[in-house]
N, C-alpha and C. Protein backbone atom coordinates (compact mmCIF):
# COMPACT_ATOMS: atom_id res chain seq x y z
N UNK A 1 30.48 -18.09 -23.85
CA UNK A 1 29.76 -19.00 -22.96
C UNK A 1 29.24 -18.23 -21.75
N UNK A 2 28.06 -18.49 -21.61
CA UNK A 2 27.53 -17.96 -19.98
C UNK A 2 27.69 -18.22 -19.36
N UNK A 3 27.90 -17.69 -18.07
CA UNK A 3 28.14 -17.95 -16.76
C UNK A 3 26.94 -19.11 -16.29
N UNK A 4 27.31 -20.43 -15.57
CA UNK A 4 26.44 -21.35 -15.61
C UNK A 4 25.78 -21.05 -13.99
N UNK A 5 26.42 -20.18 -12.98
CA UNK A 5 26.07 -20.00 -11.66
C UNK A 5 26.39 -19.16 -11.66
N UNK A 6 25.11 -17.85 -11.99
CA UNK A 6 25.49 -16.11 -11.94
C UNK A 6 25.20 -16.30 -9.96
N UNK A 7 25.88 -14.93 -9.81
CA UNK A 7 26.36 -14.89 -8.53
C UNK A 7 25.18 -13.99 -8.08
N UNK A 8 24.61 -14.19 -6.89
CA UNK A 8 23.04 -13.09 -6.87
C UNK A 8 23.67 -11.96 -6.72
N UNK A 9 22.48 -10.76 -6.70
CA UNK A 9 23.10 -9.48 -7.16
C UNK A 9 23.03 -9.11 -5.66
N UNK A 10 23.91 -8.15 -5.22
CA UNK A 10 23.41 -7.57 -3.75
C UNK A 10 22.88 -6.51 -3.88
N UNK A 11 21.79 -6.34 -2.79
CA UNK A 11 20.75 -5.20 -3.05
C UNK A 11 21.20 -3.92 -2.28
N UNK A 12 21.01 -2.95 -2.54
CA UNK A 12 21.42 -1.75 -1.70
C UNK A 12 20.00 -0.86 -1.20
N UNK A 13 20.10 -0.64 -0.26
CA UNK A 13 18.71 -0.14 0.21
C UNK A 13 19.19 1.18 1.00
N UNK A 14 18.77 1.92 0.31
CA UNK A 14 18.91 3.33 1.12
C UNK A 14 17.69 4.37 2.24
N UNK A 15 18.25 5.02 3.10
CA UNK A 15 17.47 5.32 3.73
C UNK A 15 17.53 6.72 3.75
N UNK A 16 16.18 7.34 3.36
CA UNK A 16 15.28 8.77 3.20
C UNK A 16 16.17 9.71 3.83
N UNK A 17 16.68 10.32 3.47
CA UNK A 17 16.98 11.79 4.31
C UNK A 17 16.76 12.32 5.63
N UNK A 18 14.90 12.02 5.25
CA UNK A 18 13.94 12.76 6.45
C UNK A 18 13.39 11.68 7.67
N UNK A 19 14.78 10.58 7.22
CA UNK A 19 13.98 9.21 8.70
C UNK A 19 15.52 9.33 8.97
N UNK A 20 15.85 10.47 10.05
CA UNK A 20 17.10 10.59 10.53
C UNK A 20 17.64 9.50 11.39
N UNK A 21 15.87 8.82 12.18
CA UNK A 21 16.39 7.58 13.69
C UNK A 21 15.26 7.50 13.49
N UNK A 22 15.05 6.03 14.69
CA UNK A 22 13.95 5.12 14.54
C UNK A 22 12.63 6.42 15.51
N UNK A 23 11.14 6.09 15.49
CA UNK A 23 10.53 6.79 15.81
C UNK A 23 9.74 5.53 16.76
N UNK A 24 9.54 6.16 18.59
CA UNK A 24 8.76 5.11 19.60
C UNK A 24 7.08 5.20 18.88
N UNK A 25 6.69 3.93 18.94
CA UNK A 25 5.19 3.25 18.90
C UNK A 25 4.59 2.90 19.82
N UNK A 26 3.54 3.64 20.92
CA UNK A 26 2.99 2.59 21.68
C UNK A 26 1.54 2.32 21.41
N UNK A 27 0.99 2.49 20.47
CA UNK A 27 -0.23 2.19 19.70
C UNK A 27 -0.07 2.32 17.76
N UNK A 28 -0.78 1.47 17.72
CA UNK A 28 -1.41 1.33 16.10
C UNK A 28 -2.64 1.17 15.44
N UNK A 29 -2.99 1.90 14.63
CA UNK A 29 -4.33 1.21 14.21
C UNK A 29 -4.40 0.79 12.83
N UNK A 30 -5.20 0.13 12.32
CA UNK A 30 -4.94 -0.91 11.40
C UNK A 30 -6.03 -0.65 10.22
N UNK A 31 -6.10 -0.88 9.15
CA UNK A 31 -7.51 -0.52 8.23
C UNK A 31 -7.07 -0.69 7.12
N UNK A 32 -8.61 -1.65 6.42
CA UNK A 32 -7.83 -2.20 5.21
C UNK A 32 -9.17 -2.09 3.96
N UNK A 33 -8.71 -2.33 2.86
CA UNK A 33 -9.88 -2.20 1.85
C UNK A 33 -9.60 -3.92 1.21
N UNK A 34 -9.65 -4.14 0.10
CA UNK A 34 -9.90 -5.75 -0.88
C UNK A 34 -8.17 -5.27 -1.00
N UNK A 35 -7.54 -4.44 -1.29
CA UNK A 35 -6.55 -4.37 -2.18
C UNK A 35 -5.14 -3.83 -1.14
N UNK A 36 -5.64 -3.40 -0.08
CA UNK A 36 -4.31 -2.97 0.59
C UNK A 36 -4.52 -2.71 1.93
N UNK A 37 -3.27 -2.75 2.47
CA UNK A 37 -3.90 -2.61 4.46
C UNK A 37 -2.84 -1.08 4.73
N UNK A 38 -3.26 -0.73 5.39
CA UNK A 38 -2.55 0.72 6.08
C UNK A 38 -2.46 0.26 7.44
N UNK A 39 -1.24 0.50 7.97
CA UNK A 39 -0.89 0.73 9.59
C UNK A 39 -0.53 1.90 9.96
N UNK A 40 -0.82 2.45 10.92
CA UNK A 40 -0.85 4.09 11.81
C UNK A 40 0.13 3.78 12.57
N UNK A 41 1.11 4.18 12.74
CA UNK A 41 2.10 4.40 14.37
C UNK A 41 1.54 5.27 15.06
N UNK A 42 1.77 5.33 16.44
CA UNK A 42 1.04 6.45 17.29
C UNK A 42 1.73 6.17 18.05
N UNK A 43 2.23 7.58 18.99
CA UNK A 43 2.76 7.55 20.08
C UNK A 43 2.09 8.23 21.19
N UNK A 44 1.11 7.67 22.19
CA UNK A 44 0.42 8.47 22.50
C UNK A 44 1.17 8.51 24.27
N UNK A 45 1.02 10.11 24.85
CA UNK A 45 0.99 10.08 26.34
C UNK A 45 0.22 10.78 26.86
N UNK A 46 -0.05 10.46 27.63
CA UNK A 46 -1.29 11.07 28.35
C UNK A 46 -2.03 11.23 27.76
N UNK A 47 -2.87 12.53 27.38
CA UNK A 47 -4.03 13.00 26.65
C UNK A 47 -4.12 13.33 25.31
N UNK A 48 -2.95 13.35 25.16
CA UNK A 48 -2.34 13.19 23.47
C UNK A 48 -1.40 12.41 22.89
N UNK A 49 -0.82 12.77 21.74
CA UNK A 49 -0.33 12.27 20.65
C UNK A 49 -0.20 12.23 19.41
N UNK A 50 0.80 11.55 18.53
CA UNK A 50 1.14 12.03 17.25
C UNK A 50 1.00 10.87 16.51
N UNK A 51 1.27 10.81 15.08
CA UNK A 51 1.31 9.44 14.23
C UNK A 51 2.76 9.64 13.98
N UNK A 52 3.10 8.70 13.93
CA UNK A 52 4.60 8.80 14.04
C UNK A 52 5.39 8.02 12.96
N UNK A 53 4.25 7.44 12.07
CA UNK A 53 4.78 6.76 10.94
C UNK A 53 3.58 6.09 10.08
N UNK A 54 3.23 5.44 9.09
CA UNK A 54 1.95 5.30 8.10
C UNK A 54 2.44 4.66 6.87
N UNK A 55 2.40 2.94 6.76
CA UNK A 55 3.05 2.47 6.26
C UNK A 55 1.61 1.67 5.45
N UNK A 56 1.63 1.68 4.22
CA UNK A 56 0.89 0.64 3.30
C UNK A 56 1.23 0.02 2.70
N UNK A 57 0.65 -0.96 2.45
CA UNK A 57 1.35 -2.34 1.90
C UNK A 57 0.10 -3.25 1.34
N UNK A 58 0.20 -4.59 0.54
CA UNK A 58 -0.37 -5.32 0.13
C UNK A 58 -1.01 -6.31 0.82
N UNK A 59 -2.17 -6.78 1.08
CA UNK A 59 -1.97 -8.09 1.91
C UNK A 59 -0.99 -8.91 1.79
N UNK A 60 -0.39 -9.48 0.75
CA UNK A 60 0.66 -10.55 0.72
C UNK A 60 2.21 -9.88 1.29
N UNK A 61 2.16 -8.92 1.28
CA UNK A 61 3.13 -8.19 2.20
C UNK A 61 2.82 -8.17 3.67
N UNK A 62 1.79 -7.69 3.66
CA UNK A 62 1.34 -7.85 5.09
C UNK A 62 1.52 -9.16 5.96
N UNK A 63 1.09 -10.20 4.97
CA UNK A 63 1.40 -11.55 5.94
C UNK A 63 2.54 -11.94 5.62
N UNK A 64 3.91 -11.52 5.07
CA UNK A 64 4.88 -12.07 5.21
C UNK A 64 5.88 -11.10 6.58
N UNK A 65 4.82 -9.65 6.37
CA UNK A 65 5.45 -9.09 7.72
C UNK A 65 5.41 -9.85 9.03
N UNK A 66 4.37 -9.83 8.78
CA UNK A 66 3.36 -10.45 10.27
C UNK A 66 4.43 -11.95 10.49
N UNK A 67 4.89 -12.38 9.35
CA UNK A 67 5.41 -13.96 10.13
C UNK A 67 6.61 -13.45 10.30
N UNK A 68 7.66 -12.66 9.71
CA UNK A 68 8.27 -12.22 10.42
C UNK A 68 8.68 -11.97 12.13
N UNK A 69 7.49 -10.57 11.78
CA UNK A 69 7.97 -10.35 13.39
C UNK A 69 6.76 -11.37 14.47
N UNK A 70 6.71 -12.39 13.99
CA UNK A 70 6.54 -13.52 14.86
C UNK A 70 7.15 -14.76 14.90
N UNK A 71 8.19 -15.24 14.08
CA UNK A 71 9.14 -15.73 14.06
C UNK A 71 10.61 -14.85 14.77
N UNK A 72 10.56 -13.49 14.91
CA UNK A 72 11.65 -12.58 16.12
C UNK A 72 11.04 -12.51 17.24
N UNK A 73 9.75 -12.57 17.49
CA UNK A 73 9.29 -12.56 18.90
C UNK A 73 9.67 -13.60 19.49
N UNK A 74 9.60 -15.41 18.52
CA UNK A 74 9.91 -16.67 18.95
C UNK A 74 10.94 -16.02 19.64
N UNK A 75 12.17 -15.72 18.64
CA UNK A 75 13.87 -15.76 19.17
C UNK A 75 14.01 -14.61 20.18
N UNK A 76 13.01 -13.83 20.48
CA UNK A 76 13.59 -12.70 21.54
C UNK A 76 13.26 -13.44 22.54
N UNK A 77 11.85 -14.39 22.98
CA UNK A 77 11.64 -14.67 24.00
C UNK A 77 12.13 -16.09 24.16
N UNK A 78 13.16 -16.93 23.62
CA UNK A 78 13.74 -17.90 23.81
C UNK A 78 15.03 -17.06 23.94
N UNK A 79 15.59 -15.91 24.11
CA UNK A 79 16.91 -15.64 24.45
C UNK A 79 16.55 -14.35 26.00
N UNK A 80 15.28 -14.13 26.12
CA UNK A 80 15.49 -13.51 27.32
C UNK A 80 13.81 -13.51 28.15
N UNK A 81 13.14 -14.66 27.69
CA UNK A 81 12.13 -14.95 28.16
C UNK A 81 10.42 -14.55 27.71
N UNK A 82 9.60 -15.10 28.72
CA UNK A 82 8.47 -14.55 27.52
C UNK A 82 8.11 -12.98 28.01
N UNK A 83 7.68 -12.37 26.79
CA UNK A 83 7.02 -11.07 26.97
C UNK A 83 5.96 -11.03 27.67
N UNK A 84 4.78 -9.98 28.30
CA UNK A 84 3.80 -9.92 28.85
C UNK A 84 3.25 -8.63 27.61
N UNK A 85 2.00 -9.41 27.41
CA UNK A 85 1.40 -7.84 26.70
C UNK A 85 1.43 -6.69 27.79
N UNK A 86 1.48 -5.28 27.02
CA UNK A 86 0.89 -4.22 27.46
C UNK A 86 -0.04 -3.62 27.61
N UNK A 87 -0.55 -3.30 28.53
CA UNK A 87 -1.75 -2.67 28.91
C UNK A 87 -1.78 -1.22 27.73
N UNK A 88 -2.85 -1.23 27.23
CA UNK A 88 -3.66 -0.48 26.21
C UNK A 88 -3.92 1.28 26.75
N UNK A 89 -3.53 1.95 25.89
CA UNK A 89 -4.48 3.60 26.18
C UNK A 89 -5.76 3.04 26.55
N UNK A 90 -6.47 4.04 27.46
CA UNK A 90 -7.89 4.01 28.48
C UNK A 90 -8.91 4.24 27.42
N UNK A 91 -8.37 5.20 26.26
CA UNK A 91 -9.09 5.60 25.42
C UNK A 91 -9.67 4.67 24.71
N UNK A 92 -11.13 4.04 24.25
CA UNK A 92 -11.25 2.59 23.57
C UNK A 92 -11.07 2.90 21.93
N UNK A 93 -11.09 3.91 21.66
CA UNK A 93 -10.93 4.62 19.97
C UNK A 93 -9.78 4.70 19.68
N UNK A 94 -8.39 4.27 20.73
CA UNK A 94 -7.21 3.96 20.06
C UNK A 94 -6.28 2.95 20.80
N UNK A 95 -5.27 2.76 19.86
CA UNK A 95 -4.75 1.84 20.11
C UNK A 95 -4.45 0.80 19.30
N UNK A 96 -4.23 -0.52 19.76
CA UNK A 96 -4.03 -1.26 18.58
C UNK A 96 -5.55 -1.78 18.12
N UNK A 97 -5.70 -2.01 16.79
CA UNK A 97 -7.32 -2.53 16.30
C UNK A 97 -7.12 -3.63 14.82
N UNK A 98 -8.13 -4.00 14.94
CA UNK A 98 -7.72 -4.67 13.80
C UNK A 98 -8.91 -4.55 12.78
C-alpha cells in the first residue's frame, strides 16, 4: 500500500565555493530580450567600479522575484519605518535602469 500523505521532500541548496560572503550593490542595470532578463550588480565609488554579480533569469522568475522583495520591503518598513530612496551615481549611463 502507498503512502496516502508522502511527506514533502526537503531541498538542500548549496552554496558555490567562489561566493565566500555576500557582495555590496549600490547600482544595477537591467536588460532584457522576449525570453530572459539579466541584472548587473555594480558597486560603484567615486569614478569607478566593478560588477559585482550578473544574475539571469526568466521573466516569470523575474516577477516572482520582484514580489518578493516587495512584499520584505512591506515587513522591513512596518518593523522599522519607511525607507527613503537613494540618491543615484551623477553619471546618467549608470545606475539603476530599466
Amino acid at each position: 500500500m502507498k503512502n496516502q500523505n508522502p511527506q514533502p521532500q526537503k531541498k538542500e541548496i548549496k552554496i558555490a565555493d567562489n561566493i565566500p560572503g555576500g557582495e555590496y550593490a549600490n547600482a544595477m542595470q537591467v536588460n532584457h530580450n522576449k525570453d530572459e532578463i539579466q541584472m548587473m550588480f555594480l558597486n560603484i565609488m567615486g569614478a569607478s567600479g566593478r560588477v559585482t554579480g550578473k544574475i539571469m533569469t526568466n521573466p516569470g522568475h523575474f516577477k516572482r522575484m520582484i514580489a518578493a522583495m516587495q512584499d520584505n520591503l512591506k515587513k522591513y518598513e512596518k518593523n522599522f519605518g519607511e525607507v527613503k530612496e537613494s540618491l543615484g551615481p551623477i553619471e546618467k549611463e549608470i545606475g539603476f535602469k530599466g
